[in-house]
C-alpha atoms as a PDB file:
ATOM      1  CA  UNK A   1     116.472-102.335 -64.255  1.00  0.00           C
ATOM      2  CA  UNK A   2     113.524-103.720 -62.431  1.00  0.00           C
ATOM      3  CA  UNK A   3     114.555-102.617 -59.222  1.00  0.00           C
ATOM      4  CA  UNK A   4     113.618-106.159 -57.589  1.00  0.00           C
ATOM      5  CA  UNK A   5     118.321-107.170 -57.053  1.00  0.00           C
ATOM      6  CA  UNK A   6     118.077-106.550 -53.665  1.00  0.00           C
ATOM      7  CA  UNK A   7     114.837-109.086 -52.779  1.00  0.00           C
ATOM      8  CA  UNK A   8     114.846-112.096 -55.316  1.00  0.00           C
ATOM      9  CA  UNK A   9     117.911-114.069 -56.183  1.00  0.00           C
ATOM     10  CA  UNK A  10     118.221-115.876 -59.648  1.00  0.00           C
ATOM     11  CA  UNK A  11     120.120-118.812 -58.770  1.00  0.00           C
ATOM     12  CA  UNK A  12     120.165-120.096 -62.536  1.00  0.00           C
ATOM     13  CA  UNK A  13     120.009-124.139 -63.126  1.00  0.00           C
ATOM     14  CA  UNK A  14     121.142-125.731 -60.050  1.00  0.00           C
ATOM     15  CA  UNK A  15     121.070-129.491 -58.692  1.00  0.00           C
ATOM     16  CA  UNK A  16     120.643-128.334 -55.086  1.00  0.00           C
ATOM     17  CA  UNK A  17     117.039-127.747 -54.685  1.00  0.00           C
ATOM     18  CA  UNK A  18     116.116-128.896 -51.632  1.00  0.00           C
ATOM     19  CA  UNK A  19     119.060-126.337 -50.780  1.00  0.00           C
ATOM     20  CA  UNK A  20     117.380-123.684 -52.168  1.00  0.00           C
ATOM     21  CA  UNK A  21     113.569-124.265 -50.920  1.00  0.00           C
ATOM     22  CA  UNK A  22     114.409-124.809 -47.710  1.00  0.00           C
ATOM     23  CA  UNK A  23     115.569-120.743 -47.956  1.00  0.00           C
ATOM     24  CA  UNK A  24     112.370-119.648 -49.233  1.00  0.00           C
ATOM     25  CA  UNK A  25     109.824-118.003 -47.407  1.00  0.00           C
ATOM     26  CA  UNK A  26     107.213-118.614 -49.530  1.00  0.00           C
ATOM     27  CA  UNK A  27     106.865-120.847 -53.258  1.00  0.00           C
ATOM     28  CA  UNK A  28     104.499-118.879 -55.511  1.00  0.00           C
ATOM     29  CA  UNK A  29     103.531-120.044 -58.962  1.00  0.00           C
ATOM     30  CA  UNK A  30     101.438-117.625 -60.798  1.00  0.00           C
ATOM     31  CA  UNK A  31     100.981-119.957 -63.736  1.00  0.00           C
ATOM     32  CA  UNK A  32      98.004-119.587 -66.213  1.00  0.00           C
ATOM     33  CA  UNK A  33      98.456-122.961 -66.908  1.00  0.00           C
ATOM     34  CA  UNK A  34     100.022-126.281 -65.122  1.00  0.00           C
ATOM     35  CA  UNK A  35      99.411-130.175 -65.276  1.00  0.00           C
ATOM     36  CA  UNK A  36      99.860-131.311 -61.764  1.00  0.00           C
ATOM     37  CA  UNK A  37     102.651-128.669 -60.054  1.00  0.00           C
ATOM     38  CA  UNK A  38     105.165-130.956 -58.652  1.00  0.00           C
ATOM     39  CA  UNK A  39     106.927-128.015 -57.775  1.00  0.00           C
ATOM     40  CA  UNK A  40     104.240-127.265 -55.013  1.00  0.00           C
ATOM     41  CA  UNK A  41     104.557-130.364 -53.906  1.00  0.00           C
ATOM     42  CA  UNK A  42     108.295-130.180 -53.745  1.00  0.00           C
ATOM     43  CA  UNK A  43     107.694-127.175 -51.365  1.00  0.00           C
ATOM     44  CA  UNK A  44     105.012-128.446 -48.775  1.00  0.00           C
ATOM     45  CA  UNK A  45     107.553-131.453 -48.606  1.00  0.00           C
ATOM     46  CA  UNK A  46     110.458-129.274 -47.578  1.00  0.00           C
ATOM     47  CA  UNK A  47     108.051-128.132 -45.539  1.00  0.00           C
ATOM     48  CA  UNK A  48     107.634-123.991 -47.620  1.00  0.00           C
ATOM     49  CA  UNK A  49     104.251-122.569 -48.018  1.00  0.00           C
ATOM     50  CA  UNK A  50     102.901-122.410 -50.612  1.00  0.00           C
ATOM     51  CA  UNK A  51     100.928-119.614 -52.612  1.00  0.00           C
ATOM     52  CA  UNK A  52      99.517-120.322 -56.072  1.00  0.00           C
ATOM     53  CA  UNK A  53      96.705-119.807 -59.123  1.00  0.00           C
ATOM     54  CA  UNK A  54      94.125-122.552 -59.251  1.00  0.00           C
ATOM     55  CA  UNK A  55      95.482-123.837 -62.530  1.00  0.00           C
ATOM     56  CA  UNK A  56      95.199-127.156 -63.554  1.00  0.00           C
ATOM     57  CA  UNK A  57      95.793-129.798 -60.588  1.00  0.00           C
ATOM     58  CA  UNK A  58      96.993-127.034 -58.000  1.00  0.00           C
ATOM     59  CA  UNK A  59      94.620-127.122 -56.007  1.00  0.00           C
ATOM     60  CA  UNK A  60      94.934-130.738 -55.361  1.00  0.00           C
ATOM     61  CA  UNK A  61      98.277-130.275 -53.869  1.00  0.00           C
ATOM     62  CA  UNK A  62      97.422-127.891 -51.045  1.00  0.00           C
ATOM     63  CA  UNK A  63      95.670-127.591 -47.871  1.00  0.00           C
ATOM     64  CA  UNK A  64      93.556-124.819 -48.597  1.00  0.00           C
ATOM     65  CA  UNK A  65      94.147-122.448 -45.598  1.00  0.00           C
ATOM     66  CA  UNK A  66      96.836-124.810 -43.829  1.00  0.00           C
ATOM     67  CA  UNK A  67      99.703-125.641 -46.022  1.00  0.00           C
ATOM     68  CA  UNK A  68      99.403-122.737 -48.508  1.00  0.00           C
ATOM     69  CA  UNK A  69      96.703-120.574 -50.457  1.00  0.00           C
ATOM     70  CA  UNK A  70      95.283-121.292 -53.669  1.00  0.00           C
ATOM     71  CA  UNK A  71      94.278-117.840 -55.298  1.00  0.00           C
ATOM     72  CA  UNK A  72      90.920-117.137 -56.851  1.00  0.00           C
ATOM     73  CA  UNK A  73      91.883-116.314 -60.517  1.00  0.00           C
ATOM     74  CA  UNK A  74      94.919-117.657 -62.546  1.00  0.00           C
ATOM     75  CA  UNK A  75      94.041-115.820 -66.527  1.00  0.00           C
ATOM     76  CA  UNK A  76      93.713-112.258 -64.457  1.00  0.00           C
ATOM     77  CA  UNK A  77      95.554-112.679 -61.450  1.00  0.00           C
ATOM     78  CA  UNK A  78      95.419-109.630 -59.284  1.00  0.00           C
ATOM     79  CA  UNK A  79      98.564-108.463 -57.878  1.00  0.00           C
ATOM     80  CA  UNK A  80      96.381-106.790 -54.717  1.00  0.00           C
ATOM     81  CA  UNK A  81      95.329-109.968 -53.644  1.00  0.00           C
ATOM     82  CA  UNK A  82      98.690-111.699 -54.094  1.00  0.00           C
ATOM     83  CA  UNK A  83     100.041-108.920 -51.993  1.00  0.00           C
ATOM     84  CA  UNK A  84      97.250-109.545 -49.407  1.00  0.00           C
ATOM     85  CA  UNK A  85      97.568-113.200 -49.217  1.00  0.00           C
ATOM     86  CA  UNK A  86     101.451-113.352 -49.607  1.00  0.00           C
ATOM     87  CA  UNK A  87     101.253-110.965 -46.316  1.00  0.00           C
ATOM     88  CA  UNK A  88      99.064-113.562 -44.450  1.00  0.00           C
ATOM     89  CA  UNK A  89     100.711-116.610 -45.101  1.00  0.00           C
ATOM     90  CA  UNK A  90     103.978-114.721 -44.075  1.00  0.00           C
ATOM     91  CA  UNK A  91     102.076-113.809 -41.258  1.00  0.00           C
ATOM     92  CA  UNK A  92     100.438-117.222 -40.214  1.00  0.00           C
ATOM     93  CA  UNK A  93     103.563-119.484 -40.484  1.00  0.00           C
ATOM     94  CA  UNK A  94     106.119-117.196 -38.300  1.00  0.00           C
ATOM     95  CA  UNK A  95     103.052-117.748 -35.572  1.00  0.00           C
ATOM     96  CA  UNK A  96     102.969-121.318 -35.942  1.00  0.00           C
ATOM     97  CA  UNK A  97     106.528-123.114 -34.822  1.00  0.00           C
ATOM     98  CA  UNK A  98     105.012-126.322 -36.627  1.00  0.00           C
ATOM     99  CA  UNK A  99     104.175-125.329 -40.057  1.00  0.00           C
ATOM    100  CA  UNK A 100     107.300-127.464 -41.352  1.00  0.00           C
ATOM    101  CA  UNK A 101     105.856-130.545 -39.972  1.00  0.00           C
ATOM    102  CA  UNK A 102     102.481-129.914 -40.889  1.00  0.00           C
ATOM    103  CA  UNK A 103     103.269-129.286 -44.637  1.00  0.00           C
ATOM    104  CA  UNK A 104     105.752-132.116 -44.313  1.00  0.00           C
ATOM    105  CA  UNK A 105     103.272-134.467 -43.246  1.00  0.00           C
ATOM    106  CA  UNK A 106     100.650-133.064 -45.656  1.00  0.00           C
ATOM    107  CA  UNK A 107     102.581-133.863 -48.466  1.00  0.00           C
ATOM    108  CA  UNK A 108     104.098-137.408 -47.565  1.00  0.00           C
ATOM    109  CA  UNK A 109     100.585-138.737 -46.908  1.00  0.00           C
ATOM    110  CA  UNK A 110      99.249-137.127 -50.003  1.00  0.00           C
ATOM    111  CA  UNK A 111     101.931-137.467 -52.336  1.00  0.00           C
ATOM    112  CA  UNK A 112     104.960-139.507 -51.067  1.00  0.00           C
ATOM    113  CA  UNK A 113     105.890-142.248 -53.905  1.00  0.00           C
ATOM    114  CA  UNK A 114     104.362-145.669 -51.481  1.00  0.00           C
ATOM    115  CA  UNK A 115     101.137-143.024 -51.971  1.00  0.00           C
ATOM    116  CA  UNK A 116     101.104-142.423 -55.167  1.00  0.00           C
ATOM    117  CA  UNK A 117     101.722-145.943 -55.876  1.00  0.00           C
ATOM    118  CA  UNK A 118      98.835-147.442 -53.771  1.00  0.00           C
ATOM    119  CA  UNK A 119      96.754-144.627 -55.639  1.00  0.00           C
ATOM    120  CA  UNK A 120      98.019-146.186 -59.132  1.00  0.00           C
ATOM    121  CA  UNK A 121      97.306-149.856 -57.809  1.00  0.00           C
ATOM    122  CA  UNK A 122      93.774-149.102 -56.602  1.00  0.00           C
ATOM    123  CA  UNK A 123      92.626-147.206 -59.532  1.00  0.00           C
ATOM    124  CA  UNK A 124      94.001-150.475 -61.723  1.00  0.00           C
ATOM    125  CA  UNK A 125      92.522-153.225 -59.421  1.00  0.00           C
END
């Protein structure tokens, strides 16, 4: 019907997801609105990057430029520049043999679970 079968796969609910991310390409999230995206997190940890709006707390959870691309608009997001950037990141991590460990490492100092504890801890003491 939408004429997308033959380039995205809907795996329905699954318990395998670090299966499944380590297949993608790219994450994208095009969400209007978001808390704190885990699910980007989840990505840069299995080492996928990662292209999203700036809603809520998503830009906290990337490298801007390194470990993914936080887009300029997320209430009129423009399909051009999804495109555009979607092309580049492509682009940038097939040139760069150690974009897995760089988004690994981005996320386990930023938000492994000792991190986010000593984050918790400080902000109490």
């Amino acid at each position: 019907m939408l004429g997308i079968s033959e380039r995205v796969l809907f795996t329905g609910q699954s318990s395998k997801v670090g299966f499944w991310l380590k297949s993608f390409d790219t994450m994208l999230l095009l969400s209007k609105f978001e808390g704190l995206p885990n699910v980007l997190i989840e990505a840069q940890f299995a080492g996928v990057p990662v292209v999203s709006t700036p809603a809520g707390g998503a830009a906290e959870t990337v490298k801007q430029g390194v470990t993914g691309v936080i887009l300029r608009n997320g209430h009129d997001v423009d399909i051009d520049e999804v495109v555009d950037v979607l092309m580049v990141v492509r682009s940038n991590t097939h040139h760069r043999p150690d974009f897995v460990q760089v988004a690994s490492e981005w996320a386990h100092t930023y938000f492994s679970v000792e991190q986010m504890l000593e984050s918790t801890v400080r902000v109490y003491a």
